[in-house]
N, C-alpha and C. Protein backbone atom coordinates (compact mmCIF):
# COMPACT_ATOMS: atom_id res chain seq x y z
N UNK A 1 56.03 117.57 127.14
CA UNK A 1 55.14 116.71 127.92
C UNK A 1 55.21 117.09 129.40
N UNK A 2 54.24 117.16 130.17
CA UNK A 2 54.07 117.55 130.90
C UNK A 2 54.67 116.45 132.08
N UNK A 3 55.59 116.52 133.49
CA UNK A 3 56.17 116.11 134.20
C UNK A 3 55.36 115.78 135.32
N UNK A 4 54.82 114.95 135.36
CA UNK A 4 53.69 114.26 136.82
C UNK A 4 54.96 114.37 138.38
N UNK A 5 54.18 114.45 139.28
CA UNK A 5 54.76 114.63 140.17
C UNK A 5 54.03 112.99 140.98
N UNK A 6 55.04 112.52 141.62
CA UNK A 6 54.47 110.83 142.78
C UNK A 6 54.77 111.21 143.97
N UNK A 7 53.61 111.53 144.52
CA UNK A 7 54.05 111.82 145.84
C UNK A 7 53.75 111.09 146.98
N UNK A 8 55.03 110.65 148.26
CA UNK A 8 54.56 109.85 148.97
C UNK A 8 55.40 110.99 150.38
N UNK A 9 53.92 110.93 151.31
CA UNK A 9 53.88 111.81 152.58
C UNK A 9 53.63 111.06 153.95
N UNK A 10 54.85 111.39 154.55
CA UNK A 10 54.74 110.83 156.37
C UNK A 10 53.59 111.50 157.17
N UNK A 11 53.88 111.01 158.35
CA UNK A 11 52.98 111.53 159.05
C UNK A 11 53.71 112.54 159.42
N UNK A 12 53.62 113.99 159.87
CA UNK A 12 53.73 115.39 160.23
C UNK A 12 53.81 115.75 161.98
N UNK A 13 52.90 114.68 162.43
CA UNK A 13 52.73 115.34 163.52
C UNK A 13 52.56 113.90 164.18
N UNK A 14 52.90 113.50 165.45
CA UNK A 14 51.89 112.29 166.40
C UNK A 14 50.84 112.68 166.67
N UNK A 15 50.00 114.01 166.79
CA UNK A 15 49.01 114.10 166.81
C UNK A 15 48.36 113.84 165.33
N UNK A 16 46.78 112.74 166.00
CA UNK A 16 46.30 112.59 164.25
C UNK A 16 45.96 113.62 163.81
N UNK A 17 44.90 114.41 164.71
CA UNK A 17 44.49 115.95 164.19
C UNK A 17 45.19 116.81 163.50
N UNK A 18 46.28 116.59 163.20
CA UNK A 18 47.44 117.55 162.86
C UNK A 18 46.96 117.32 161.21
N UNK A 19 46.33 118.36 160.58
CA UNK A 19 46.67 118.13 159.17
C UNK A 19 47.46 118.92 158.22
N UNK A 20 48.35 119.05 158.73
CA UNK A 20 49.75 119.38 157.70
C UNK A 20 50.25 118.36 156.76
N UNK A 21 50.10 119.06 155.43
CA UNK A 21 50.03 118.08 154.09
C UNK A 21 50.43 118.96 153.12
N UNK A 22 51.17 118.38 152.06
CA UNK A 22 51.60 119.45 150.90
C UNK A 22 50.78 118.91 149.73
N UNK A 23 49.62 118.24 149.91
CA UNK A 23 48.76 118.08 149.21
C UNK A 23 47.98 119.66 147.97
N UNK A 24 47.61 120.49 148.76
CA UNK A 24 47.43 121.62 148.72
C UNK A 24 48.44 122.29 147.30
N UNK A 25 49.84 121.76 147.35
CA UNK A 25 51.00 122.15 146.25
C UNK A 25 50.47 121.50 145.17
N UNK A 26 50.44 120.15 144.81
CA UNK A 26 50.07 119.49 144.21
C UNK A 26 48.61 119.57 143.31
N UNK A 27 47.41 120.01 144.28
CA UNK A 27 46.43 120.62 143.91
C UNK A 27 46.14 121.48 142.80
N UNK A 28 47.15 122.73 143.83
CA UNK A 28 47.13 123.81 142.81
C UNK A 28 48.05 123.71 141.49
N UNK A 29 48.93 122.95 141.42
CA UNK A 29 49.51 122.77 140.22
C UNK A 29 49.04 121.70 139.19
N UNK A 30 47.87 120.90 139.43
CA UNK A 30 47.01 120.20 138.39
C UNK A 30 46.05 121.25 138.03
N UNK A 31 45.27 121.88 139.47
CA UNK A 31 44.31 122.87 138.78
C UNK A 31 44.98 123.79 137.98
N UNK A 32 45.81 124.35 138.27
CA UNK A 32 46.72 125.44 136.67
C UNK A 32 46.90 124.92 135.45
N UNK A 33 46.75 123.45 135.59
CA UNK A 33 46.95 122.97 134.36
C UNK A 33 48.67 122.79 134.19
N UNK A 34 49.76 122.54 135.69
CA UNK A 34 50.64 122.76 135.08
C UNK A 34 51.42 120.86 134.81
N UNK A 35 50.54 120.45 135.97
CA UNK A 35 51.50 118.64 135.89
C UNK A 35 50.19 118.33 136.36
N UNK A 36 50.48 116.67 136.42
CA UNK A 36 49.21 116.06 137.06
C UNK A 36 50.11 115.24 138.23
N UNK A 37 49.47 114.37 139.38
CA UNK A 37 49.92 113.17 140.58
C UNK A 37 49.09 112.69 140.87
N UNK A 38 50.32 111.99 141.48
CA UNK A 38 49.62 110.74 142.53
C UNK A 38 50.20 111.00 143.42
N UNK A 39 49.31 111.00 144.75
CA UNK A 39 49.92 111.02 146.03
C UNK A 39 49.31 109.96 146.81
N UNK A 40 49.76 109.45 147.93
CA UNK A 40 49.52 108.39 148.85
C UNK A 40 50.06 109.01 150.16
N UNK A 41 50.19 108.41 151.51
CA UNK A 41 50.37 108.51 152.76
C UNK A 41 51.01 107.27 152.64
N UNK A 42 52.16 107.73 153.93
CA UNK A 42 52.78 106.20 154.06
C UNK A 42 53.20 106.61 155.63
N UNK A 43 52.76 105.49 156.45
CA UNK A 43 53.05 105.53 158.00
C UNK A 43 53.75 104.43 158.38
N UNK A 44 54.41 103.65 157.83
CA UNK A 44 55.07 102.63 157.91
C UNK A 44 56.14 101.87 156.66
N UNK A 45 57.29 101.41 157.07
CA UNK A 45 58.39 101.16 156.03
C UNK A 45 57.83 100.39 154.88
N UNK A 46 56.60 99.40 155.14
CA UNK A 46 55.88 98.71 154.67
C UNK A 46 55.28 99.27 153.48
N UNK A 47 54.53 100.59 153.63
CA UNK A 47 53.79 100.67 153.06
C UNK A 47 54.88 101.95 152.34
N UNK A 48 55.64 102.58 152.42
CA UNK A 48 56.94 103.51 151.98
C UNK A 48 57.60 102.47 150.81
N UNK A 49 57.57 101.09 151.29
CA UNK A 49 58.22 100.25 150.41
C UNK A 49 57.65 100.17 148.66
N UNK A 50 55.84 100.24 149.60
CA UNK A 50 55.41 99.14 148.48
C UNK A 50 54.83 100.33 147.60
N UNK A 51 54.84 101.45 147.99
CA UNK A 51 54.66 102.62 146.90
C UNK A 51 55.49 102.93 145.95
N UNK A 52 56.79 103.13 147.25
CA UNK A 52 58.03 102.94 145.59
C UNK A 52 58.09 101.99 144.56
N UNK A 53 58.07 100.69 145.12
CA UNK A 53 57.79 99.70 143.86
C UNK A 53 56.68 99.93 143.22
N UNK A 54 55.82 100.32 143.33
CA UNK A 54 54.93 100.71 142.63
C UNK A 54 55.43 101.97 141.68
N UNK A 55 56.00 102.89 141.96
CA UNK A 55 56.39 104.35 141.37
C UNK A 55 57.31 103.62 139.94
N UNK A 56 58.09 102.47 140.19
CA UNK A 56 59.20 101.95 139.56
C UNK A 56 58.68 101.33 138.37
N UNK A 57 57.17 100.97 138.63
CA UNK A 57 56.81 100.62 137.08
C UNK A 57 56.68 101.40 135.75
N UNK A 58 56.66 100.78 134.79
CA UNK A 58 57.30 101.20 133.70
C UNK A 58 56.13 102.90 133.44
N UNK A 59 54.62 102.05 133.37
CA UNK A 59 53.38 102.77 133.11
C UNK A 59 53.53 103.79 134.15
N UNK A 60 54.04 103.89 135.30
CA UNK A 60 53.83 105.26 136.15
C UNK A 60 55.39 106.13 135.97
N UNK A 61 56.10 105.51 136.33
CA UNK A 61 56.92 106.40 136.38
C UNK A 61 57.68 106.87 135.24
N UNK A 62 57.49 106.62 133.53
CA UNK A 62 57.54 107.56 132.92
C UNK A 62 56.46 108.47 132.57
N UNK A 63 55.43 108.69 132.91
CA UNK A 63 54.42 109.65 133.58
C UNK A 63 54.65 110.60 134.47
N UNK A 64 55.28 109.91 135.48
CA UNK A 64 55.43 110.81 137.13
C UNK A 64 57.55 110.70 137.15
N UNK A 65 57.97 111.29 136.61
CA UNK A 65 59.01 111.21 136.56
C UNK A 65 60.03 112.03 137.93
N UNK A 66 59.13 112.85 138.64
CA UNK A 66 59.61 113.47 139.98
C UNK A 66 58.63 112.81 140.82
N UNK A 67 59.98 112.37 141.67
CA UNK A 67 59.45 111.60 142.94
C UNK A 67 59.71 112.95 144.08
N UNK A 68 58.36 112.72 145.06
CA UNK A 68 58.28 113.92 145.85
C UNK A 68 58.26 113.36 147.16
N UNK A 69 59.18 113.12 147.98
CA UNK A 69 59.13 112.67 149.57
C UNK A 69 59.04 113.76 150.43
N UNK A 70 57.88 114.16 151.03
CA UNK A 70 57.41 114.42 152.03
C UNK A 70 57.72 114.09 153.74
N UNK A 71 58.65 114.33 154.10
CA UNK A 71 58.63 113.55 155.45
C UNK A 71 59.78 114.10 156.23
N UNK A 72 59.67 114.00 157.31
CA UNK A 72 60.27 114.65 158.50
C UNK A 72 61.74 114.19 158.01
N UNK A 73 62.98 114.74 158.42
CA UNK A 73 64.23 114.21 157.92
C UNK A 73 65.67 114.39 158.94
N UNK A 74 66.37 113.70 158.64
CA UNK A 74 67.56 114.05 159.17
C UNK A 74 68.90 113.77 158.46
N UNK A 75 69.88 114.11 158.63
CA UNK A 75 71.35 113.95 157.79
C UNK A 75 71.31 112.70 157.22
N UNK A 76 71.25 112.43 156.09
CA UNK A 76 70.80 111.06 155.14
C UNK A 76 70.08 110.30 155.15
N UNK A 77 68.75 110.91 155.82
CA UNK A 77 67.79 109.88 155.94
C UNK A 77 66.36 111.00 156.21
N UNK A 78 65.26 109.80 155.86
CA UNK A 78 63.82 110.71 155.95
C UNK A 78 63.49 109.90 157.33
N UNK A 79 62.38 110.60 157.87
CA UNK A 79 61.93 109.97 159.09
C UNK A 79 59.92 109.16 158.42
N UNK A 80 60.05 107.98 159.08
CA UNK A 80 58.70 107.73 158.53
C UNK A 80 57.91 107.72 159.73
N UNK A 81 58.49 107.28 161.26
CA UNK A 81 57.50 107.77 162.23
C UNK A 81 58.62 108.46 162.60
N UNK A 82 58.07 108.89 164.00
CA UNK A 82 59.28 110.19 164.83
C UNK A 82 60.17 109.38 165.30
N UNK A 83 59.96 107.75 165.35
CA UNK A 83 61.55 106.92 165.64
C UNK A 83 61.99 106.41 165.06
N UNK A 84 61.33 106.04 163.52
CA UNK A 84 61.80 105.16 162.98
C UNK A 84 62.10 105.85 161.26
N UNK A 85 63.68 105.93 161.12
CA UNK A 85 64.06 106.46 159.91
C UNK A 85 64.67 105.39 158.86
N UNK A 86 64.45 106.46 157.70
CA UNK A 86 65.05 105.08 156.13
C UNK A 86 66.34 106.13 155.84
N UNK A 87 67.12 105.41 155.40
CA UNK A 87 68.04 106.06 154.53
C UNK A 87 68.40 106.06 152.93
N UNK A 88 69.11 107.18 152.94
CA UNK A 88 69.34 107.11 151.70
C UNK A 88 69.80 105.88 150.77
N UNK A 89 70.84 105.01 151.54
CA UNK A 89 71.15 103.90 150.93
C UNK A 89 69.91 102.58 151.13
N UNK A 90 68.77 102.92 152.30
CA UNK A 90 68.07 101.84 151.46
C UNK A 90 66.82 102.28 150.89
N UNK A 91 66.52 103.50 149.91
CA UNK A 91 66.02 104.38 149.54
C UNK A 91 66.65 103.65 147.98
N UNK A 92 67.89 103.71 147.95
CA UNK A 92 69.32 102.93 146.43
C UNK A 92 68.76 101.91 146.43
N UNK A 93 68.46 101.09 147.68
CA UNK A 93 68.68 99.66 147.53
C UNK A 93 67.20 99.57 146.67
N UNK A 94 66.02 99.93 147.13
CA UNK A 94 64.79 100.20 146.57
C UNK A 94 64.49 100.34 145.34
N UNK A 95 65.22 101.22 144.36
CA UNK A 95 65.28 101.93 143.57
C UNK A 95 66.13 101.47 142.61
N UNK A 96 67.06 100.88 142.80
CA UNK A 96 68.29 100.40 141.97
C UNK A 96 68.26 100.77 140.54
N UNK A 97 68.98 101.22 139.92
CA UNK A 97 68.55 101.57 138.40
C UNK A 97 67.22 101.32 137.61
N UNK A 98 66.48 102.22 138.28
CA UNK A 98 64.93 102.14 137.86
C UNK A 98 64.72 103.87 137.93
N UNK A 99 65.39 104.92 138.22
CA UNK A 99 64.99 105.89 138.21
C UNK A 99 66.14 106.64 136.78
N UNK A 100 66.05 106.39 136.11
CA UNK A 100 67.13 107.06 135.15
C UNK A 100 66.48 107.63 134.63
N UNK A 101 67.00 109.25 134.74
CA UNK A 101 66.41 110.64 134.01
C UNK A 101 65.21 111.52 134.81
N UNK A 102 65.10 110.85 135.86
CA UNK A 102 64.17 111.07 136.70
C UNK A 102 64.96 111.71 138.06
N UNK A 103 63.57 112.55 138.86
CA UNK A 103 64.58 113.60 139.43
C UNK A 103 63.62 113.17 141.28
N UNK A 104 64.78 113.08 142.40
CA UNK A 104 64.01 112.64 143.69
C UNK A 104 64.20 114.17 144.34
N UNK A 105 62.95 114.49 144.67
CA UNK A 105 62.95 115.77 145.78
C UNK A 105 62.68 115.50 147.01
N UNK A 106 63.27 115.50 147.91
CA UNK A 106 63.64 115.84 149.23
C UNK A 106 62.93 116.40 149.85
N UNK A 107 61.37 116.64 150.36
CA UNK A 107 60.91 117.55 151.18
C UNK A 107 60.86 117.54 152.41
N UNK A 108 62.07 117.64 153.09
CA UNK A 108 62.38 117.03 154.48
C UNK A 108 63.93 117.75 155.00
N UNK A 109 63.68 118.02 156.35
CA UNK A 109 64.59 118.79 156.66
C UNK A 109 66.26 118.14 156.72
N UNK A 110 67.38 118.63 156.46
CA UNK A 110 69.02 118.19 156.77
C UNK A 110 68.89 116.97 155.88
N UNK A 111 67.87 116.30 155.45
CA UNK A 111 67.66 114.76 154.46
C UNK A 111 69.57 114.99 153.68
N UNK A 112 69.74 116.10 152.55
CA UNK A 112 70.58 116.17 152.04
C UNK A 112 71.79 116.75 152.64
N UNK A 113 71.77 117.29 153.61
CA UNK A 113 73.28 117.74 154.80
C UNK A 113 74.27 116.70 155.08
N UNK A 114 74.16 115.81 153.79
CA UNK A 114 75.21 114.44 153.74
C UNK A 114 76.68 115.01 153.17
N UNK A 115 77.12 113.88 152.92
CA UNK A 115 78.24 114.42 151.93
C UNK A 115 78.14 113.93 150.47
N UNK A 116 78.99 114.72 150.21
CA UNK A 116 78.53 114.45 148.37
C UNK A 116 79.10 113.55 147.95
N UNK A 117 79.82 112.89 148.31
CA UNK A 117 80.06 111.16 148.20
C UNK A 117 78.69 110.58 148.23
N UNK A 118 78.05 110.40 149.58
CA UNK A 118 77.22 110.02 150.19
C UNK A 118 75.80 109.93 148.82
N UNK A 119 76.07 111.16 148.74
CA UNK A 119 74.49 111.67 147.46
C UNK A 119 74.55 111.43 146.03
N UNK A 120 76.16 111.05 145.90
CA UNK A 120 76.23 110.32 144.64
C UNK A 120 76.46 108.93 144.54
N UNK A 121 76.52 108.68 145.43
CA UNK A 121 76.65 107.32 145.56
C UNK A 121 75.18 106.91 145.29
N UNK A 122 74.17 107.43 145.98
CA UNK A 122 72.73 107.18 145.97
C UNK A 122 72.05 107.48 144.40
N UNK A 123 72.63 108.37 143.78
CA UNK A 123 72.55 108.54 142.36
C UNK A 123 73.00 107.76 141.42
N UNK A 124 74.02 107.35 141.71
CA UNK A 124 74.67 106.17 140.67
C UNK A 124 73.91 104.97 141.06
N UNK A 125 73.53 104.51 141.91
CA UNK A 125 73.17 103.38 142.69
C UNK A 125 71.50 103.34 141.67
N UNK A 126 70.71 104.55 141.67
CA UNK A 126 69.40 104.99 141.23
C UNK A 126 69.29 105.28 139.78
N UNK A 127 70.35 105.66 139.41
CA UNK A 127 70.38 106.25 138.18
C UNK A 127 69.75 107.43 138.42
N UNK A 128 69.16 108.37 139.20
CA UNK A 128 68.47 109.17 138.90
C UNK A 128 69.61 110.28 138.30
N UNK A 129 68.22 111.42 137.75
CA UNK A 129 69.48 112.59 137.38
C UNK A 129 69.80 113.81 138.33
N UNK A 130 68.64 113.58 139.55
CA UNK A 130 69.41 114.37 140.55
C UNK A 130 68.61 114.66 141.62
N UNK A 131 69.01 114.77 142.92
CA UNK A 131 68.39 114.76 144.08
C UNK A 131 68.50 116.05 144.56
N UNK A 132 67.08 116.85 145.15
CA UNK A 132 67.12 118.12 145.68
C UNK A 132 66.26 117.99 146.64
N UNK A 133 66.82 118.90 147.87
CA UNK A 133 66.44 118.93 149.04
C UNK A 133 67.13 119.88 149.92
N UNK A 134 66.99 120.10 150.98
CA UNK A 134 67.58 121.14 152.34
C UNK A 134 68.88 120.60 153.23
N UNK A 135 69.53 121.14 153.55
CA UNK A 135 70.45 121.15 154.23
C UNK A 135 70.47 121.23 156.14
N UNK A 136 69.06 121.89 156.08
CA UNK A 136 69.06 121.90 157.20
C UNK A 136 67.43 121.88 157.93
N UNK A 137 67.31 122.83 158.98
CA UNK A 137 65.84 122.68 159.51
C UNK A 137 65.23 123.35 158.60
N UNK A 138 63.51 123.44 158.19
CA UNK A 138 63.42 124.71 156.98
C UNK A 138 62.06 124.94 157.80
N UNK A 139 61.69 126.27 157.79
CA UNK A 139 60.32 126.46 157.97
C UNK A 139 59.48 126.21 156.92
N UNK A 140 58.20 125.92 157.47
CA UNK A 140 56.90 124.77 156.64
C UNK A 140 56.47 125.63 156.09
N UNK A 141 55.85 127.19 156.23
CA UNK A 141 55.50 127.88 155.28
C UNK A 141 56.14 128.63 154.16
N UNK A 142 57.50 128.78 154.11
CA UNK A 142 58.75 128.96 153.33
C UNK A 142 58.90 127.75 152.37
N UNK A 143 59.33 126.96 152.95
CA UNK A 143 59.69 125.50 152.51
C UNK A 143 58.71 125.13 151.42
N UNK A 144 57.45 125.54 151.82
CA UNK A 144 56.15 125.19 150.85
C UNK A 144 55.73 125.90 149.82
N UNK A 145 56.09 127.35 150.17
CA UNK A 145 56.15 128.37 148.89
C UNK A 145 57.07 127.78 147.97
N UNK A 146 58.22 127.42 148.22
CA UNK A 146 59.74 127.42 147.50
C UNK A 146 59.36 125.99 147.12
N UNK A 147 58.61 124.91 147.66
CA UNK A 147 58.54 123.95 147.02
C UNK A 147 57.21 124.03 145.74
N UNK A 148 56.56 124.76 145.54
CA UNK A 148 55.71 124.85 144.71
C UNK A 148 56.30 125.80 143.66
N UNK A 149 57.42 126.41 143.91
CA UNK A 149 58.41 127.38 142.66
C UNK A 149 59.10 126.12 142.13
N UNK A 150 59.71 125.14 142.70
CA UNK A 150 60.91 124.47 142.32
C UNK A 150 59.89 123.46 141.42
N UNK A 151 58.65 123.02 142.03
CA UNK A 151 58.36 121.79 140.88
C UNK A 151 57.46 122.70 140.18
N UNK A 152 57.03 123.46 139.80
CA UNK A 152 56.94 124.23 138.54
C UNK A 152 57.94 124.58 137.52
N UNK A 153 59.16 124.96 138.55
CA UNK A 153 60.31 125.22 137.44
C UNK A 153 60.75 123.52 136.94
N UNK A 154 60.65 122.18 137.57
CA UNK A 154 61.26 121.64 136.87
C UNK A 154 60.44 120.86 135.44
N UNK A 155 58.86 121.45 135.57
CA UNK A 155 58.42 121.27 134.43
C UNK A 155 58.97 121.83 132.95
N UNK A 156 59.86 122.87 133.24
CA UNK A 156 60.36 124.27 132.43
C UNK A 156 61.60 123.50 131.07
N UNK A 157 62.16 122.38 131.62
CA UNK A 157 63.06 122.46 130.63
C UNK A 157 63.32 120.83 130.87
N UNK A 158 64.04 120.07 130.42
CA UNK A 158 64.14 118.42 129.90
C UNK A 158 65.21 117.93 131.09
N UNK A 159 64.94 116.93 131.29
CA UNK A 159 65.65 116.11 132.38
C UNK A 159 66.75 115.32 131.79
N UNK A 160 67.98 116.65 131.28
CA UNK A 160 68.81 115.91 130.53
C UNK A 160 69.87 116.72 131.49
N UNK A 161 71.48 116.84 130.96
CA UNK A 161 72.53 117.21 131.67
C UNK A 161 72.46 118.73 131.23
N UNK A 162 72.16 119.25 130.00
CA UNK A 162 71.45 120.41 130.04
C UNK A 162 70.17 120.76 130.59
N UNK A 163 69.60 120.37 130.61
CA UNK A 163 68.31 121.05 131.21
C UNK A 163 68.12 121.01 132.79
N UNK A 164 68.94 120.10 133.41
CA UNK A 164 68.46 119.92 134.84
C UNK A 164 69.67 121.42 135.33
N UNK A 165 70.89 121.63 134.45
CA UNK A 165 71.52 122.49 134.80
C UNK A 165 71.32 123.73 134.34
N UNK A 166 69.81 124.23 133.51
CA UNK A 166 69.22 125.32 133.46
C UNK A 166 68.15 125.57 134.28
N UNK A 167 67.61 124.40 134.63
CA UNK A 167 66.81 124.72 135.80
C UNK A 167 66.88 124.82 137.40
N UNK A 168 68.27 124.58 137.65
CA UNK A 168 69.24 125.06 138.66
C UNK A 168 69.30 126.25 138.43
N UNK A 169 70.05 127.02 137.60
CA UNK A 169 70.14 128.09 137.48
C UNK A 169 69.11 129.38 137.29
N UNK A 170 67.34 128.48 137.08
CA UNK A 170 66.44 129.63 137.76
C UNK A 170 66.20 129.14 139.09
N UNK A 171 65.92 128.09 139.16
CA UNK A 171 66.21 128.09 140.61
C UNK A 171 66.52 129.56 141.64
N UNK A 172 67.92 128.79 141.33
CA UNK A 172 68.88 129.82 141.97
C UNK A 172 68.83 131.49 141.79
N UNK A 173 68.27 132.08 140.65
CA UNK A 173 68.57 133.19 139.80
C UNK A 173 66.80 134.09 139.85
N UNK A 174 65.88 133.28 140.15
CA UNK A 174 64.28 133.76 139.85
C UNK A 174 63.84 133.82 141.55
N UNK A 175 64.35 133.11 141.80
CA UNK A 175 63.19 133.10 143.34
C UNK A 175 63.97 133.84 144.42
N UNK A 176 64.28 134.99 144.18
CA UNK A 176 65.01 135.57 145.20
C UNK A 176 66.10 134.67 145.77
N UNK A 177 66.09 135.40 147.49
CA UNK A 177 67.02 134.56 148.60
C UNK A 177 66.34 133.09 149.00
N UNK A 178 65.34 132.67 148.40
CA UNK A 178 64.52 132.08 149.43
C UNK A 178 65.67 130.80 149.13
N UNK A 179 66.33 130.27 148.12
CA UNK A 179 67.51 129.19 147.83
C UNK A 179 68.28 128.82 149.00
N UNK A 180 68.87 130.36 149.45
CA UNK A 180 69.32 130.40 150.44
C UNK A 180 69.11 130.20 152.05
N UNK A 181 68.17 130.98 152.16
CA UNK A 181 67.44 131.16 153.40
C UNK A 181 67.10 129.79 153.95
N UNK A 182 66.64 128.81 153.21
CA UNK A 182 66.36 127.33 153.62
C UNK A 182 67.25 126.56 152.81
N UNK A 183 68.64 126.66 152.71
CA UNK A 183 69.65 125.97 152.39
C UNK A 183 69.60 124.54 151.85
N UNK A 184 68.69 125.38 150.52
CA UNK A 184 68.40 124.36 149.47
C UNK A 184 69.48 123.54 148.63
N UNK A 185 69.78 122.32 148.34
CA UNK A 185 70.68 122.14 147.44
C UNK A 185 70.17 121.06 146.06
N UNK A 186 71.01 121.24 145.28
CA UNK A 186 70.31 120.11 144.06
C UNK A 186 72.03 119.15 144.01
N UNK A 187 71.81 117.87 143.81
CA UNK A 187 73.07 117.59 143.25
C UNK A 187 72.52 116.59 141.81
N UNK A 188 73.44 116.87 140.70
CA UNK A 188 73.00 116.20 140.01
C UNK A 188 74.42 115.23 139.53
N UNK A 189 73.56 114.05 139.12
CA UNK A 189 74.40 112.80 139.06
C UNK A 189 75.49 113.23 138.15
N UNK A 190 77.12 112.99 138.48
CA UNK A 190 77.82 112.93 137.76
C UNK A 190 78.53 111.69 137.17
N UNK A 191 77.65 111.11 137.51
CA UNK A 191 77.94 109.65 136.71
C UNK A 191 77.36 109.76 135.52
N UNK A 192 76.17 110.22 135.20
CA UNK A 192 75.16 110.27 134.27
C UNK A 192 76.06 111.05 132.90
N UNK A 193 76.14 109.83 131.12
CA UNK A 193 76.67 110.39 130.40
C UNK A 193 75.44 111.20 129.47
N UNK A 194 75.40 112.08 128.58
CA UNK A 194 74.44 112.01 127.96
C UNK A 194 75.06 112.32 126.16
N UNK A 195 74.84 111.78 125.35
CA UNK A 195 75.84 111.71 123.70
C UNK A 195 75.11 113.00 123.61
N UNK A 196 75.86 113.33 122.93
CA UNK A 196 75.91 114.33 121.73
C UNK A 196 74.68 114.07 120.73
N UNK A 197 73.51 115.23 120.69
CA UNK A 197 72.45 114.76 119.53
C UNK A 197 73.61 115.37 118.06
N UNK A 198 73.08 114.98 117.14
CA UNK A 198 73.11 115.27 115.68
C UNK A 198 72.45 116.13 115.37
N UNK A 199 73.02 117.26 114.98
CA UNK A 199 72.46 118.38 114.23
C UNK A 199 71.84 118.13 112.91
């Protein structure tokens, strides 16, 4: 089944004219036929809020099972205007075990340059099965190539404790240096058990 992507995008620039948007990613990966979304704009905590609760219902978000944040960032937190940032913990508080098996991407700079306490804590808190994002500043035309490899690849294999850890490993293994170069990281929940199927 095919993995919908929910995407919710800050504003880019204080200038309005500025139209920098990863809309364009999203595009081209419905027209391929590879996922389908939803995307929205959010310029205020308000309206950042009321999308996620929205993402959290039952009918969308096992549909759209990658949540895609868009937005300017800094060491544990996204920026929603250029002064006013959310963090990861009230990002948890939002979310609270409503994302299980489901994967949050980070498209925002240093967002994940936390500590890994910090990022599992936000995982256990979410249930999700794992948060990926940058470490540091990333350039927008890099950042955007490599983000249109990564949510293609995570259509590739099941959002289980195997599969999120084979699709790390093309990740890491298919797309050249670019992993590196914009000091990408994935962490995936180690809280998360998953049984043993029956052969």
């Amino acid at each position: 089944m095919k993995k919908g992507i929910y995407c919710l995008e800050g504003l880019w620039d204080r200038d309005l004219q500025n139209k920098s948007t990863v809309l364009p990613i999203l595009e081209l990966l419905h027209k391929g036929g590879i996922c389908n979304y939803i995307y929205h704009t959010c310029a205020t905590k308000e309206e950042l809020e009321f999308f996620l609760k929205k993402w959290k219902q039952k009918a969308i978000i096992t549909k759209f099972p990658i949540l895609y944040l868009a937005f300017h960032g800094k060491k544990g937190h996204i920026y929603i205007t250029h002064n006013n940032t959310y963090s990861l913990n009230d990002l948890a508080g939002i979310l609270e075990n409503s994302a299980q098996g489901k994967v949050i991407y980070f498209a925002s700079c240093e967002t994940l340059n936390a500590a890994e306490r910090t990022i599992q804590l936000f995982l256990k808190k979410t249930n999700a099965i794992a948060a990926i994002g940058y470490k540091q500043e990333v350039d927008w035309m890099i950042a955007t190539a490599f983000e249109l490899l990564v949510l293609d690849a995570l259509q590739q294999d099941r959002f289980d404790s195997r599969g999120i850890q084979k699709i790390e490993t093309k990740i890491k293994s298919e797309y050249g240096n670019l992993h590196q170069i914009l000091c990408y990281r994935m962490v995936i929940n180690k809280h998360l058990h998953f049984p043993r199927k029956r052969i």
